[in-house]
N, C-alpha and C. Protein backbone atom coordinates (compact mmCIF):
# COMPACT_ATOMS: atom_id res chain seq x y z
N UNK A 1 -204.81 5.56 161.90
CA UNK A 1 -204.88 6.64 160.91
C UNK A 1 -203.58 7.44 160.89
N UNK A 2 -202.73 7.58 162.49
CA UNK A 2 -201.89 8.27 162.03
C UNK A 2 -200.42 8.12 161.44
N UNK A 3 -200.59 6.62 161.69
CA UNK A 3 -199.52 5.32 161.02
C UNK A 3 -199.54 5.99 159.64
N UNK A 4 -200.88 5.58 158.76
CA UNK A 4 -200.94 6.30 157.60
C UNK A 4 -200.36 7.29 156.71
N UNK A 5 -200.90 8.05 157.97
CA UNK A 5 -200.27 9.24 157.56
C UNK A 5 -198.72 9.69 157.50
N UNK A 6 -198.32 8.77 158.20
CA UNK A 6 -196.85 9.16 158.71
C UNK A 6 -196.34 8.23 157.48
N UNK A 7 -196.72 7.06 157.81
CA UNK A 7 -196.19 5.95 156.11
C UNK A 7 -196.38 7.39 154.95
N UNK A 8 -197.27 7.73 154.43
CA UNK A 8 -197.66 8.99 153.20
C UNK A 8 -196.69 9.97 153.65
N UNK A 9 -196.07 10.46 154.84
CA UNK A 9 -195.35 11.55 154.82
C UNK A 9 -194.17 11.57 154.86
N UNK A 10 -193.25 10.06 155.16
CA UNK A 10 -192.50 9.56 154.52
C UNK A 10 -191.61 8.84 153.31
N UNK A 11 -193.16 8.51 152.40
CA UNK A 11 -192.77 7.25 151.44
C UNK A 11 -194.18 7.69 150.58
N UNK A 12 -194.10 9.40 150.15
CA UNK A 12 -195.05 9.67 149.56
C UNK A 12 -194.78 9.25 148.18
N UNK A 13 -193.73 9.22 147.03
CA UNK A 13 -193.54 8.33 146.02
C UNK A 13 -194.32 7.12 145.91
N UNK A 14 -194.12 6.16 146.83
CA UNK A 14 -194.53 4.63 147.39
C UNK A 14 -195.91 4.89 146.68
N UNK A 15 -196.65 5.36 147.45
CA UNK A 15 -198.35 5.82 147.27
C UNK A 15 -198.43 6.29 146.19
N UNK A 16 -198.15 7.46 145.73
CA UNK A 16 -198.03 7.63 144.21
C UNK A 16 -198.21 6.82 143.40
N UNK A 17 -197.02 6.11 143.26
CA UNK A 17 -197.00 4.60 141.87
C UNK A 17 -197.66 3.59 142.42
N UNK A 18 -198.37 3.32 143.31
CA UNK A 18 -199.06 2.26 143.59
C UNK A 18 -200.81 3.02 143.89
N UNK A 19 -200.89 4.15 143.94
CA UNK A 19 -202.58 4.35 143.52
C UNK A 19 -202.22 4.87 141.98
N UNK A 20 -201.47 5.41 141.18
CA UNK A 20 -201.20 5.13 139.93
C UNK A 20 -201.66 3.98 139.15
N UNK A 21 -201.00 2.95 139.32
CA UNK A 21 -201.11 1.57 139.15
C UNK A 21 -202.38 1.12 139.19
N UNK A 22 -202.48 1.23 140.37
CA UNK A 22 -204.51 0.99 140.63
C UNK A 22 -205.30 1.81 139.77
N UNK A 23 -205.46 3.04 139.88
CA UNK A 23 -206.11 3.77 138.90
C UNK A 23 -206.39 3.28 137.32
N UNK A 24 -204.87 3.03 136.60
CA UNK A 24 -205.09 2.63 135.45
C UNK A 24 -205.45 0.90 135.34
N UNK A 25 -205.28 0.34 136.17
CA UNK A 25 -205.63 -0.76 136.27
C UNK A 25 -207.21 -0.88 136.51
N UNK A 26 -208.13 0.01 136.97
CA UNK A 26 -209.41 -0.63 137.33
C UNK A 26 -210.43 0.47 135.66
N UNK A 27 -209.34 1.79 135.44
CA UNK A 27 -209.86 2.37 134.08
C UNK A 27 -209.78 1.35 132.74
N UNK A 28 -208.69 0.65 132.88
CA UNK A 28 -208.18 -0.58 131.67
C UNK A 28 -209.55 -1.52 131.98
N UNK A 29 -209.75 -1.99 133.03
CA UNK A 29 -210.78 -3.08 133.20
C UNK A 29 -212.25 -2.58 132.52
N UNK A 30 -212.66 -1.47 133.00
CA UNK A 30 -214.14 -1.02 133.01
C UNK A 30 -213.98 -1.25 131.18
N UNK A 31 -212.81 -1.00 130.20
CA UNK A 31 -213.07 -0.62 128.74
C UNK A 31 -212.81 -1.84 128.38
N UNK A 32 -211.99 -2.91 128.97
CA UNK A 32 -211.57 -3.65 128.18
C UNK A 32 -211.16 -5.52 129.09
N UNK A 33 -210.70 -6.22 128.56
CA UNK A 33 -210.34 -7.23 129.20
C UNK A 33 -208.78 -6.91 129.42
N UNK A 34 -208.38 -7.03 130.59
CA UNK A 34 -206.85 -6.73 130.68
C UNK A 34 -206.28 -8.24 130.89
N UNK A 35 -206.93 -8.97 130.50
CA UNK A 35 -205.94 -10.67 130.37
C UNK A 35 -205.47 -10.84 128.89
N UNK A 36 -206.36 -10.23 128.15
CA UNK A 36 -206.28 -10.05 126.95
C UNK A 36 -204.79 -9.36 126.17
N UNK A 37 -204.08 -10.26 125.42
CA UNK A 37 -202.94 -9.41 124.94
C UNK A 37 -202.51 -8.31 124.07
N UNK A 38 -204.03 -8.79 123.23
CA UNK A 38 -203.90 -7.52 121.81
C UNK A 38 -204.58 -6.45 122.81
N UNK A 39 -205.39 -6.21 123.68
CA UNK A 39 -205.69 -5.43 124.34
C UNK A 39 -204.85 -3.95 125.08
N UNK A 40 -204.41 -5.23 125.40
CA UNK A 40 -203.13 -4.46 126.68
C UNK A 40 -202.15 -3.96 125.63
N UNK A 41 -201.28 -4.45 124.32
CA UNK A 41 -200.96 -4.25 123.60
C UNK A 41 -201.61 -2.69 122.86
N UNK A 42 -202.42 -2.86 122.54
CA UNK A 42 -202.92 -1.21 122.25
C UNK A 42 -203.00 -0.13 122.78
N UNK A 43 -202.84 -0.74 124.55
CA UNK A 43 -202.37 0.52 125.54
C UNK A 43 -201.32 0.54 125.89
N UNK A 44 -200.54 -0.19 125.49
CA UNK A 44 -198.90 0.28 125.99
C UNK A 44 -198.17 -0.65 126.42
N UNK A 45 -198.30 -2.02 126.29
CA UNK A 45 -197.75 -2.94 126.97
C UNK A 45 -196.76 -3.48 125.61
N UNK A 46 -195.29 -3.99 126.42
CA UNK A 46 -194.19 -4.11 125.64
C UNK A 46 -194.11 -5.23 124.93
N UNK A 47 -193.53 -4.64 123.86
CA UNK A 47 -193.67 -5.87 122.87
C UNK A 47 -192.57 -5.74 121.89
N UNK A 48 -191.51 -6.31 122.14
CA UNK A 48 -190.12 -6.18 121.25
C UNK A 48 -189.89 -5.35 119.69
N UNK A 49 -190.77 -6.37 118.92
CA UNK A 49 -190.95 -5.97 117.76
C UNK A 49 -191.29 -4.42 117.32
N UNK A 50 -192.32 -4.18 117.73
CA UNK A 50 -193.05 -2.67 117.88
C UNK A 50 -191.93 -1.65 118.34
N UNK A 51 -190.87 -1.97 119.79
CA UNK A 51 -189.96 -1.39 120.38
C UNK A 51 -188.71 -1.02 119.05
N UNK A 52 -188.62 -2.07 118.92
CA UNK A 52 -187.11 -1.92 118.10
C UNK A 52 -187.60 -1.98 116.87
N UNK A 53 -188.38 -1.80 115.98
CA UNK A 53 -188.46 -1.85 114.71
C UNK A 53 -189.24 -0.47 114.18
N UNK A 54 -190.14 -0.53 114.63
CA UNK A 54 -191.54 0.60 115.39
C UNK A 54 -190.90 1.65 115.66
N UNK A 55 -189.49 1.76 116.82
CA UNK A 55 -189.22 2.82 117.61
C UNK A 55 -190.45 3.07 118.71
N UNK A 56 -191.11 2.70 118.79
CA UNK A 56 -192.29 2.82 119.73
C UNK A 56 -191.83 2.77 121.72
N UNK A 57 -190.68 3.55 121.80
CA UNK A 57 -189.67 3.33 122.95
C UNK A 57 -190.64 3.85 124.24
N UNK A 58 -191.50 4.34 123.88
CA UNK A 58 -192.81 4.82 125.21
C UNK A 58 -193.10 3.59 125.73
N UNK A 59 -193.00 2.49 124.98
CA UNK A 59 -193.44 0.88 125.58
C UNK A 59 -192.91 0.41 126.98
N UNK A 60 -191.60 0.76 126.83
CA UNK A 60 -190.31 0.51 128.01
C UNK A 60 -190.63 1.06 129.16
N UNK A 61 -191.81 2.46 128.74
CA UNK A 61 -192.03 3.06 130.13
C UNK A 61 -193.61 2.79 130.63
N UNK A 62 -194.50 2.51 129.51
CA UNK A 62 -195.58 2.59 129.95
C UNK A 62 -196.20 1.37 130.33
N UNK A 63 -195.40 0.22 130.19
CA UNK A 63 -196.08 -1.45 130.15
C UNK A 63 -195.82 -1.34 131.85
N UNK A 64 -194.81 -0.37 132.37
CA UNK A 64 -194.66 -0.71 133.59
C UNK A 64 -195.79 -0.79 134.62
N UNK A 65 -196.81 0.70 133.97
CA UNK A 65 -198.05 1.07 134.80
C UNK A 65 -199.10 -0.14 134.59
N UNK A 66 -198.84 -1.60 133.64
CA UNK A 66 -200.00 -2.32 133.52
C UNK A 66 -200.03 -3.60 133.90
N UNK A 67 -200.86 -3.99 134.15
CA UNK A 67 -201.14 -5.53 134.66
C UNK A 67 -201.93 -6.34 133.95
N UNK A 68 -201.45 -7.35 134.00
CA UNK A 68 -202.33 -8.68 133.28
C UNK A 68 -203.63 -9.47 134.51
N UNK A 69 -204.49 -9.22 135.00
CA UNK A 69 -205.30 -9.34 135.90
C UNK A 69 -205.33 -9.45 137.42
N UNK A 70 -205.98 -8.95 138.07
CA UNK A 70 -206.22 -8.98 139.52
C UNK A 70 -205.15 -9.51 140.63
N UNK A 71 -204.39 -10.88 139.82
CA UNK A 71 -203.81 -11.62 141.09
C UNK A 71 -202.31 -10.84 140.74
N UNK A 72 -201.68 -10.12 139.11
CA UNK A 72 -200.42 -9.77 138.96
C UNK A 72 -200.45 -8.33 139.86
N UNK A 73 -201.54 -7.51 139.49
CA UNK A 73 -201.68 -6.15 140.20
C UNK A 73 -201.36 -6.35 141.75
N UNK A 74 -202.35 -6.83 142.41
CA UNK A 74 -201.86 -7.65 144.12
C UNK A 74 -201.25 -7.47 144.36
N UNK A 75 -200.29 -9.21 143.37
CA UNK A 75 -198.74 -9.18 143.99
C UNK A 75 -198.29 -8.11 143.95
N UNK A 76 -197.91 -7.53 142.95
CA UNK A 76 -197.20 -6.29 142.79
C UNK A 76 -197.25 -5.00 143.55
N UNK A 77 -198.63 -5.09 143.80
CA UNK A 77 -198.97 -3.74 144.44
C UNK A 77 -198.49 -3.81 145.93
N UNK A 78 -198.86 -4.94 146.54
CA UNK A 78 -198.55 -5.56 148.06
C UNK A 78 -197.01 -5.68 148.23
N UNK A 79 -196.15 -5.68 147.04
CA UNK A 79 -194.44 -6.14 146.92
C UNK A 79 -194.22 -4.34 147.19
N UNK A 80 -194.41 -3.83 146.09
CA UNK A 80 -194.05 -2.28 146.31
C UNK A 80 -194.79 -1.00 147.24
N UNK A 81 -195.44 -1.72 148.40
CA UNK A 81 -195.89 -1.20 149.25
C UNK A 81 -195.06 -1.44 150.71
N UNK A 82 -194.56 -2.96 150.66
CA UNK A 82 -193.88 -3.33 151.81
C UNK A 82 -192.37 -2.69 151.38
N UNK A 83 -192.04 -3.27 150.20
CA UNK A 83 -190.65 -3.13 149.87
C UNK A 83 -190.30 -1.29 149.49
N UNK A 84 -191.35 -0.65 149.46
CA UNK A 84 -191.14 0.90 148.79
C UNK A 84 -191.42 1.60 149.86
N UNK A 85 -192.33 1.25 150.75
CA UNK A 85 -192.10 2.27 152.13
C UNK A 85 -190.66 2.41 152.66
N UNK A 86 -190.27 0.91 152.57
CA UNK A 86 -188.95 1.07 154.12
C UNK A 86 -187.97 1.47 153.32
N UNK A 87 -187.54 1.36 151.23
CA UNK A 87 -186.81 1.86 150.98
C UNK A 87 -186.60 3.43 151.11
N UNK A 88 -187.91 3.69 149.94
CA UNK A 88 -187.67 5.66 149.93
C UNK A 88 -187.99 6.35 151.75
N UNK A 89 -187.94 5.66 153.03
CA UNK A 89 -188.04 6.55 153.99
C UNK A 89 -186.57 6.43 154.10
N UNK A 90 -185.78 4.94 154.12
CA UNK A 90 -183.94 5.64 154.00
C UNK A 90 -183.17 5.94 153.09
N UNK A 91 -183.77 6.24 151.65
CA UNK A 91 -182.99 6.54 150.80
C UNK A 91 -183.76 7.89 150.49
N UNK A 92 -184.74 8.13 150.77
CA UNK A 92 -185.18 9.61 150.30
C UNK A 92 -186.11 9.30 149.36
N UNK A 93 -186.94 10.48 148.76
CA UNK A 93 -187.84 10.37 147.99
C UNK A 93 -186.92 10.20 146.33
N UNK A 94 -186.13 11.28 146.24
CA UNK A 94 -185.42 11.59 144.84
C UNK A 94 -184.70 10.24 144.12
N UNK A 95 -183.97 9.83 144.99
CA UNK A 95 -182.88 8.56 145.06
C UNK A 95 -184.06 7.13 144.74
N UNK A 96 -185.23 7.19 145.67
CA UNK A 96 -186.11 6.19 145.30
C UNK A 96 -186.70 6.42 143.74
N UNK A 97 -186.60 7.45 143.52
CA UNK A 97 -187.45 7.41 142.57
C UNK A 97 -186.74 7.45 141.24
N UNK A 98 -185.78 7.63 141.40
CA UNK A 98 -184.39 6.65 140.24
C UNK A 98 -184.15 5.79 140.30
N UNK A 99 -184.16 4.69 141.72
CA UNK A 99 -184.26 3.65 141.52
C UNK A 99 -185.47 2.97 140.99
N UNK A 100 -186.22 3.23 141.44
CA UNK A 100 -187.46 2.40 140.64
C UNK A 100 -187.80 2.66 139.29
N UNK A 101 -187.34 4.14 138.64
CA UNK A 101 -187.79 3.88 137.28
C UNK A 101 -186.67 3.30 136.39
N UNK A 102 -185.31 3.94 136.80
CA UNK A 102 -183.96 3.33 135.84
C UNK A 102 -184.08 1.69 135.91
N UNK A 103 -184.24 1.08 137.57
CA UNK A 103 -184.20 -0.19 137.51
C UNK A 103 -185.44 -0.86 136.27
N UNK A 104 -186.77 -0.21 136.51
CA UNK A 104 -187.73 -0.83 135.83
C UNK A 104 -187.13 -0.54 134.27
N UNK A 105 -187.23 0.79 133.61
CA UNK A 105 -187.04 0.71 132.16
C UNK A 105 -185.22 -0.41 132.24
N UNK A 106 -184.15 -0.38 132.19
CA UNK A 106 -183.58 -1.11 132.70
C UNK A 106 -183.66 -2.56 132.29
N UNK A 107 -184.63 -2.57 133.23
CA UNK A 107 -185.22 -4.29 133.01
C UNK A 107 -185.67 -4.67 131.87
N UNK A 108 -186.83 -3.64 131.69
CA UNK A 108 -186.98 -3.78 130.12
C UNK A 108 -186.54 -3.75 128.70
N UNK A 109 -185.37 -3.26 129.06
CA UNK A 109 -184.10 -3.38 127.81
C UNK A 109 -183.74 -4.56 127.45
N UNK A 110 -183.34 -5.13 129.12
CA UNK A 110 -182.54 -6.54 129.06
C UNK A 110 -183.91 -7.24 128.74
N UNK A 111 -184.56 -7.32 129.46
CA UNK A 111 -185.96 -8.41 128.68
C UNK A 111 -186.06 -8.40 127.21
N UNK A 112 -185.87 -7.06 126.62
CA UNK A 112 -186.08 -6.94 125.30
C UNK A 112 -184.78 -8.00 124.91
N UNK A 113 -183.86 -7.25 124.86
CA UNK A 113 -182.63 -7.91 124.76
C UNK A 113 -182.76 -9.48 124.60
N UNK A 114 -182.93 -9.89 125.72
CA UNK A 114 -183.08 -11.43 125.74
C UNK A 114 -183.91 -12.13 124.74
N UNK A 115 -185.23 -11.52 124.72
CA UNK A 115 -186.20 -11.30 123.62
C UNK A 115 -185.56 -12.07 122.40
N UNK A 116 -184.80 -10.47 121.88
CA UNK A 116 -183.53 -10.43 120.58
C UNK A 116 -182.85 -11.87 120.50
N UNK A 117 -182.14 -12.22 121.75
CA UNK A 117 -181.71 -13.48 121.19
C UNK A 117 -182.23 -14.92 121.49
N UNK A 118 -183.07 -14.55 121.95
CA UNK A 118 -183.64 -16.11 121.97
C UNK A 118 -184.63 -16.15 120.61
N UNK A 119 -185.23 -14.82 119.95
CA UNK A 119 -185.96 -14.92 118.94
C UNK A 119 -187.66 -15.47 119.71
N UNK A 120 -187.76 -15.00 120.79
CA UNK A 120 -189.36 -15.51 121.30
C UNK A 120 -189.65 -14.55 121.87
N UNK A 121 -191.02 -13.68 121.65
CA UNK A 121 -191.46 -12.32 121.64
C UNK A 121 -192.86 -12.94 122.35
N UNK A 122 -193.31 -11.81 123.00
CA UNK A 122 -194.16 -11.97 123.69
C UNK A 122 -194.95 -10.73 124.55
N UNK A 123 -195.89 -10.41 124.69
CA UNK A 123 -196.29 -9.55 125.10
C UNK A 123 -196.33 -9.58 126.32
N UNK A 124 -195.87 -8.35 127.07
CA UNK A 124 -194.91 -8.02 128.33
C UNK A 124 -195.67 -6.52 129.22
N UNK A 125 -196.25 -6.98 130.32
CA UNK A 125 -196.27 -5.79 131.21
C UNK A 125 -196.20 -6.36 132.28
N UNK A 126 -196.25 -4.93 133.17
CA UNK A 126 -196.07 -5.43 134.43
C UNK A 126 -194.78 -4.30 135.65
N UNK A 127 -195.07 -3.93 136.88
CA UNK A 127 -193.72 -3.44 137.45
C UNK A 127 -192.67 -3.99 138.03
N UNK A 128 -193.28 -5.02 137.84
CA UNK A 128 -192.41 -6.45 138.95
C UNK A 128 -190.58 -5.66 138.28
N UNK A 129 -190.19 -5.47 137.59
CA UNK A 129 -188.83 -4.87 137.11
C UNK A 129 -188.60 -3.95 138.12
N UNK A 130 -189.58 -2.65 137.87
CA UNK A 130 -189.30 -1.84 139.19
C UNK A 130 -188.88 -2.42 140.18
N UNK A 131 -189.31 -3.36 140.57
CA UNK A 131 -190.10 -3.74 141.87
C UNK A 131 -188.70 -4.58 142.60
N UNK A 132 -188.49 -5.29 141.70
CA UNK A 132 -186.97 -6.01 141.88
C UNK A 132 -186.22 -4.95 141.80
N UNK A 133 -186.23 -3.65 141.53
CA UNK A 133 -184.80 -3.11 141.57
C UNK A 133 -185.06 -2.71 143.28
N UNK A 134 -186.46 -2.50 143.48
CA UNK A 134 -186.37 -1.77 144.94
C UNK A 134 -185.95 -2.76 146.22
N UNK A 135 -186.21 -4.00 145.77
CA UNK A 135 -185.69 -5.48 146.66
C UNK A 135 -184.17 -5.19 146.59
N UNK A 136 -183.74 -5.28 144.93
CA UNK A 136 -181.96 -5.17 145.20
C UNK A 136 -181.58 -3.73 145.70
N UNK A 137 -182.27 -2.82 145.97
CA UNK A 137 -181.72 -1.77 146.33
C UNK A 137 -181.96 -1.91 147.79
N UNK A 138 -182.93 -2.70 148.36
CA UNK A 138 -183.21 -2.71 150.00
C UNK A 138 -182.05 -4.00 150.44
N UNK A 139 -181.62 -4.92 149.55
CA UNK A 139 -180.55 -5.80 149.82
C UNK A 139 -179.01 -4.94 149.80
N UNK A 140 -178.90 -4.16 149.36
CA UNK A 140 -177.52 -3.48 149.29
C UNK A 140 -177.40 -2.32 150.87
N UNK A 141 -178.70 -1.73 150.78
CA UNK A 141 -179.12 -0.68 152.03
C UNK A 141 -178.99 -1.57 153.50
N UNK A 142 -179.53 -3.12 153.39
CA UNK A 142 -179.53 -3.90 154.72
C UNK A 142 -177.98 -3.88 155.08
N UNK A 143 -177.13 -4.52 154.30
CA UNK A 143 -176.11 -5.03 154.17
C UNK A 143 -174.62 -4.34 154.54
N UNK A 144 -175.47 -2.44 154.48
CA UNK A 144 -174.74 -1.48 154.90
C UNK A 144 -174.97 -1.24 156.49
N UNK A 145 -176.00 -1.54 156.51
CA UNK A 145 -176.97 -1.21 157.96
C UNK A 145 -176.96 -2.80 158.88
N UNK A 146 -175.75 -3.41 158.76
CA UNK A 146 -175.21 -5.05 159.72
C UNK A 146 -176.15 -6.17 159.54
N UNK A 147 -176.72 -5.83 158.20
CA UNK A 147 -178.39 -7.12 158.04
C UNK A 147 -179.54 -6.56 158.05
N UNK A 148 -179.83 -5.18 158.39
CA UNK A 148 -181.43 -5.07 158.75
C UNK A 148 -181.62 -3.68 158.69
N UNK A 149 -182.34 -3.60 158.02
CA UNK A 149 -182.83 -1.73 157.27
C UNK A 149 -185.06 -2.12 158.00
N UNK A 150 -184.95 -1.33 159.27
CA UNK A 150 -186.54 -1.18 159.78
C UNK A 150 -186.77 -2.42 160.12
N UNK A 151 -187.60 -3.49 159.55
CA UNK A 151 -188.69 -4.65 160.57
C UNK A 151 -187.97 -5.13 159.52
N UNK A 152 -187.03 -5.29 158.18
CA UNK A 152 -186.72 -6.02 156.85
C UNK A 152 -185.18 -6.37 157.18
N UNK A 153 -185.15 -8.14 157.44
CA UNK A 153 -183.61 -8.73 157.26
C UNK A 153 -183.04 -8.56 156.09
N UNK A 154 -181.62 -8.44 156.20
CA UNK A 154 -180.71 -9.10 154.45
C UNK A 154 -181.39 -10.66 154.21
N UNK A 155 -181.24 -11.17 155.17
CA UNK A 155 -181.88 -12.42 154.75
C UNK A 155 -182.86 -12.66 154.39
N UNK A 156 -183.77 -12.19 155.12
CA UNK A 156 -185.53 -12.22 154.95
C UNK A 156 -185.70 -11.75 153.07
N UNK A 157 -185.29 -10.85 152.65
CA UNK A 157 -184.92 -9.96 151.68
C UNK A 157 -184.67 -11.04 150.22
N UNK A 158 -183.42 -12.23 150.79
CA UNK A 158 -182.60 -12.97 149.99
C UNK A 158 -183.60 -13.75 149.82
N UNK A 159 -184.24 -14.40 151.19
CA UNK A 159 -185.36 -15.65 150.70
C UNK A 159 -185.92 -15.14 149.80
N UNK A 160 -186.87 -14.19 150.46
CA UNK A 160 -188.20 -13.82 149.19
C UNK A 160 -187.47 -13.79 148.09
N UNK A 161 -186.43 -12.97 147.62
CA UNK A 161 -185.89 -12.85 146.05
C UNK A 161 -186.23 -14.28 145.34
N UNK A 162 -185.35 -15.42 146.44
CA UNK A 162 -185.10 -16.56 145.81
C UNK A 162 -186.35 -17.30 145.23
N UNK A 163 -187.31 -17.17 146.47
CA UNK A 163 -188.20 -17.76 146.33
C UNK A 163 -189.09 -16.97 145.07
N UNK A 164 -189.55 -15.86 145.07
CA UNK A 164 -189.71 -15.34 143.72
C UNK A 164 -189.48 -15.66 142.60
N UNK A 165 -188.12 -15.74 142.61
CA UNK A 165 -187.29 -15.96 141.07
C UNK A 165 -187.71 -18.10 141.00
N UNK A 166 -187.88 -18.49 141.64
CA UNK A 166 -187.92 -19.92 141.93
C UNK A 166 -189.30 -20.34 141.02
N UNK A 167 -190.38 -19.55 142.10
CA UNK A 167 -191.74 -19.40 141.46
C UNK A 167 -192.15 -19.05 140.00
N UNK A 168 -191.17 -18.22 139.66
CA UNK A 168 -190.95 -17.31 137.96
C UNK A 168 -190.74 -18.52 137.27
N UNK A 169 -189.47 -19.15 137.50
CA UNK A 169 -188.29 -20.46 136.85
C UNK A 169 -189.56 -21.35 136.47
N UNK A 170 -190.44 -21.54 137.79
CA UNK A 170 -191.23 -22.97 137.46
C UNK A 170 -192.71 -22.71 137.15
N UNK A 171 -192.67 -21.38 136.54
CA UNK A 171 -194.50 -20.92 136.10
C UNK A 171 -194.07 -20.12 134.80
N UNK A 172 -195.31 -20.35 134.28
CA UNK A 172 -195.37 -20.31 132.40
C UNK A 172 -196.04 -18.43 132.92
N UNK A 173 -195.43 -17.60 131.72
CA UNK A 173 -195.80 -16.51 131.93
C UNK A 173 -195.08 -15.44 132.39
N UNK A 174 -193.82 -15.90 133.15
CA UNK A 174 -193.47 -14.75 133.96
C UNK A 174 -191.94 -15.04 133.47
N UNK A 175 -191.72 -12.79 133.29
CA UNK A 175 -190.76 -12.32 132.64
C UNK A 175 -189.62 -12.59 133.46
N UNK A 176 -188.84 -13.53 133.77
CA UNK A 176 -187.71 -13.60 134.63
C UNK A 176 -186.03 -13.35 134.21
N UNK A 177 -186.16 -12.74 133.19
CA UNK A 177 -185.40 -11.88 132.77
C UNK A 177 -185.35 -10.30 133.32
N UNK A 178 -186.80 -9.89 133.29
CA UNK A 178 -186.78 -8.47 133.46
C UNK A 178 -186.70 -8.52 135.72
N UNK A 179 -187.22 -9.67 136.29
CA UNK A 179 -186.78 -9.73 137.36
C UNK A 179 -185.42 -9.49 137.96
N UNK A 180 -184.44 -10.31 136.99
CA UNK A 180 -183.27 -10.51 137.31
C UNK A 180 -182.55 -9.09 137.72
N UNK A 181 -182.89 -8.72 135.94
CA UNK A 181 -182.11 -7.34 135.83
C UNK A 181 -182.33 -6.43 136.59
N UNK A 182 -183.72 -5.99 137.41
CA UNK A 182 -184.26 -5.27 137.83
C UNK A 182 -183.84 -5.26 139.19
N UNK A 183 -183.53 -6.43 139.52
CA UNK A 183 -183.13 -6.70 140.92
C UNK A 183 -181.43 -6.51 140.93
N UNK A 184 -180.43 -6.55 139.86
CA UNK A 184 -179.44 -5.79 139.56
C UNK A 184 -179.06 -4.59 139.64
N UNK A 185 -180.02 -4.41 138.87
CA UNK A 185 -179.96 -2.94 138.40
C UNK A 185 -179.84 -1.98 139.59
N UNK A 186 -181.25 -2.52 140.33
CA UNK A 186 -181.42 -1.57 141.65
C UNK A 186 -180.35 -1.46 142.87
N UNK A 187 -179.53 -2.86 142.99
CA UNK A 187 -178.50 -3.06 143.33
C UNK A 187 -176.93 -1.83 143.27
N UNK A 188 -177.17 -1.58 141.74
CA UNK A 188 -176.36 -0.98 141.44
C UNK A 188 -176.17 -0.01 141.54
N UNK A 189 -177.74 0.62 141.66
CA UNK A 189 -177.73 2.40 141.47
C UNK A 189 -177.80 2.14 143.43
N UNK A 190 -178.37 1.45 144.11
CA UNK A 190 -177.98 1.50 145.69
C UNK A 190 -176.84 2.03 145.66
N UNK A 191 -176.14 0.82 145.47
CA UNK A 191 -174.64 1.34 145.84
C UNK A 191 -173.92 3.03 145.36
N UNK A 192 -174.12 3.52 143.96
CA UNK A 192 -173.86 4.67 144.06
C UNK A 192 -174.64 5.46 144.84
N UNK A 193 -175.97 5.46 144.80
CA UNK A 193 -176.80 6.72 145.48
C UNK A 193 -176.92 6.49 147.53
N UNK A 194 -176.53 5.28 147.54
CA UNK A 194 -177.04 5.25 149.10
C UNK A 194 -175.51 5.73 149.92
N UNK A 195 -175.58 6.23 150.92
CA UNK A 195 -174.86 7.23 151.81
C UNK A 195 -175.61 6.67 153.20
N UNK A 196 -174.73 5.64 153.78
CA UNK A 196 -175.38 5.47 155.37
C UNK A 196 -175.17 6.81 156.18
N UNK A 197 -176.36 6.86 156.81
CA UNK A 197 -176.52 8.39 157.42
C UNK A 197 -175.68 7.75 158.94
N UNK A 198 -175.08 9.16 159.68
CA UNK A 198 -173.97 9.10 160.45
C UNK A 198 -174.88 9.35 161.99
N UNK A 199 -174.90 9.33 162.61
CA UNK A 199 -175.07 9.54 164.54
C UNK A 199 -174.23 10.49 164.39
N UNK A 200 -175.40 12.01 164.86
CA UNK A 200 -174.46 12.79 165.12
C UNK A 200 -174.23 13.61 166.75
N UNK A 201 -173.64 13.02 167.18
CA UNK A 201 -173.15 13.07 168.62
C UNK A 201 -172.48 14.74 169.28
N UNK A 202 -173.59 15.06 170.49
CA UNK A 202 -172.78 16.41 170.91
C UNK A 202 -171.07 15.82 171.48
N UNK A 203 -170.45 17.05 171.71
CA UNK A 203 -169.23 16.23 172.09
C UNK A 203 -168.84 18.25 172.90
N UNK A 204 -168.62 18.05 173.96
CA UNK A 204 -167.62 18.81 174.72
C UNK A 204 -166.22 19.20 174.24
N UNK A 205 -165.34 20.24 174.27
CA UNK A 205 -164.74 20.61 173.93
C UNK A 205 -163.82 21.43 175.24
């Protein structure tokens, strides 16, 4: 219990967007089918056309809070629980919480984007965008810290990405565009916002 607590009094964001997530995820179920696209579509889930033609730009932010059934919520929820504790306890609450939303909306630009030129639209939710920015932001944080930020390798970090993005490449359904970027993105804002904290040593005089 007091693990818990200490995880919540560190990486209270973390908990936030992931009983968030849950919340609207089990309210979406009780009204409706959430596998369903025109469904999810009427609550907020992204959809190019609507975005850029529509102006309907709330899409970019709100498809993030939704899931397409039981096994996407999981993953997701179980990714930004491991990967969002060990970030926002060394990057802070504020810093985490720019990374995860710039990386996620972000993602969803470039997804749109890609969208735009391939001309194949599709209805889109999900945080996995977030979610990859908080992986590339825990890959930039290891990498400062000689390989290893808490119980999480640079390497350990690189597999899963790969293997992720691998799984995406060779399964029908999944936005691996908004992965990419997301896992960029988060990368990027690491590097400006993260500051390895210093040992600060008494010293005689």
């Amino acid at each position: 219990m007091s693990s818990f607590k200490d995880s919540f009094k560190n990486a209270p964001l973390t908990f936030i967007l992931g009983i968030s997530n849950i919340l609207v995820f089990l309210a979406l179920s009780f009204i409706g089918v959430v596998e369903d696209a025109n469904f999810m579509l009427n609550h907020g889930a992204m959809y190019v056309p609507l975005v850029w033609k529509n102006h309907e730009y709330y899409r970019l932010f709100t498809s993030m809070f939704l899931h397409f059934g039981i096994n996407h919520i999981v993953n997701n929820m179980l990714s930004l629980f491991v990967f969002g504790i060990s970030l926002e306890k060394e990057i802070g609450t504020f810093k985490f919480g720019i990374i995860y939303f710039v990386s996620g909306l972000l993602a969803n630009v470039a997804s749109g984007y890609y969208d735009i030129m391939t001309e194949s639209f599709s209805v889109s939710a999900g945080a996995s965008g977030a979610i990859f920015g908080i992986i590339g932001a825990l890959l930039y944080v290891a990498i400062r810290n000689h390989g290893r930020i808490g119980g999480i390798s640079g390497r350990g970090i690189i597999i899963m990405t790969l293997f992720t993005l691998y799984y995406g490449f060779t399964s029908t359904g999944v936005d691996n565009m908004a992965h990419i970027a997301g896992f960029i993105f988060g990368f990027i804002l690491s590097v400006i916002l993260y500051h390895k904290r210093r040992n600060i040593r008494n010293e005689r005089r």
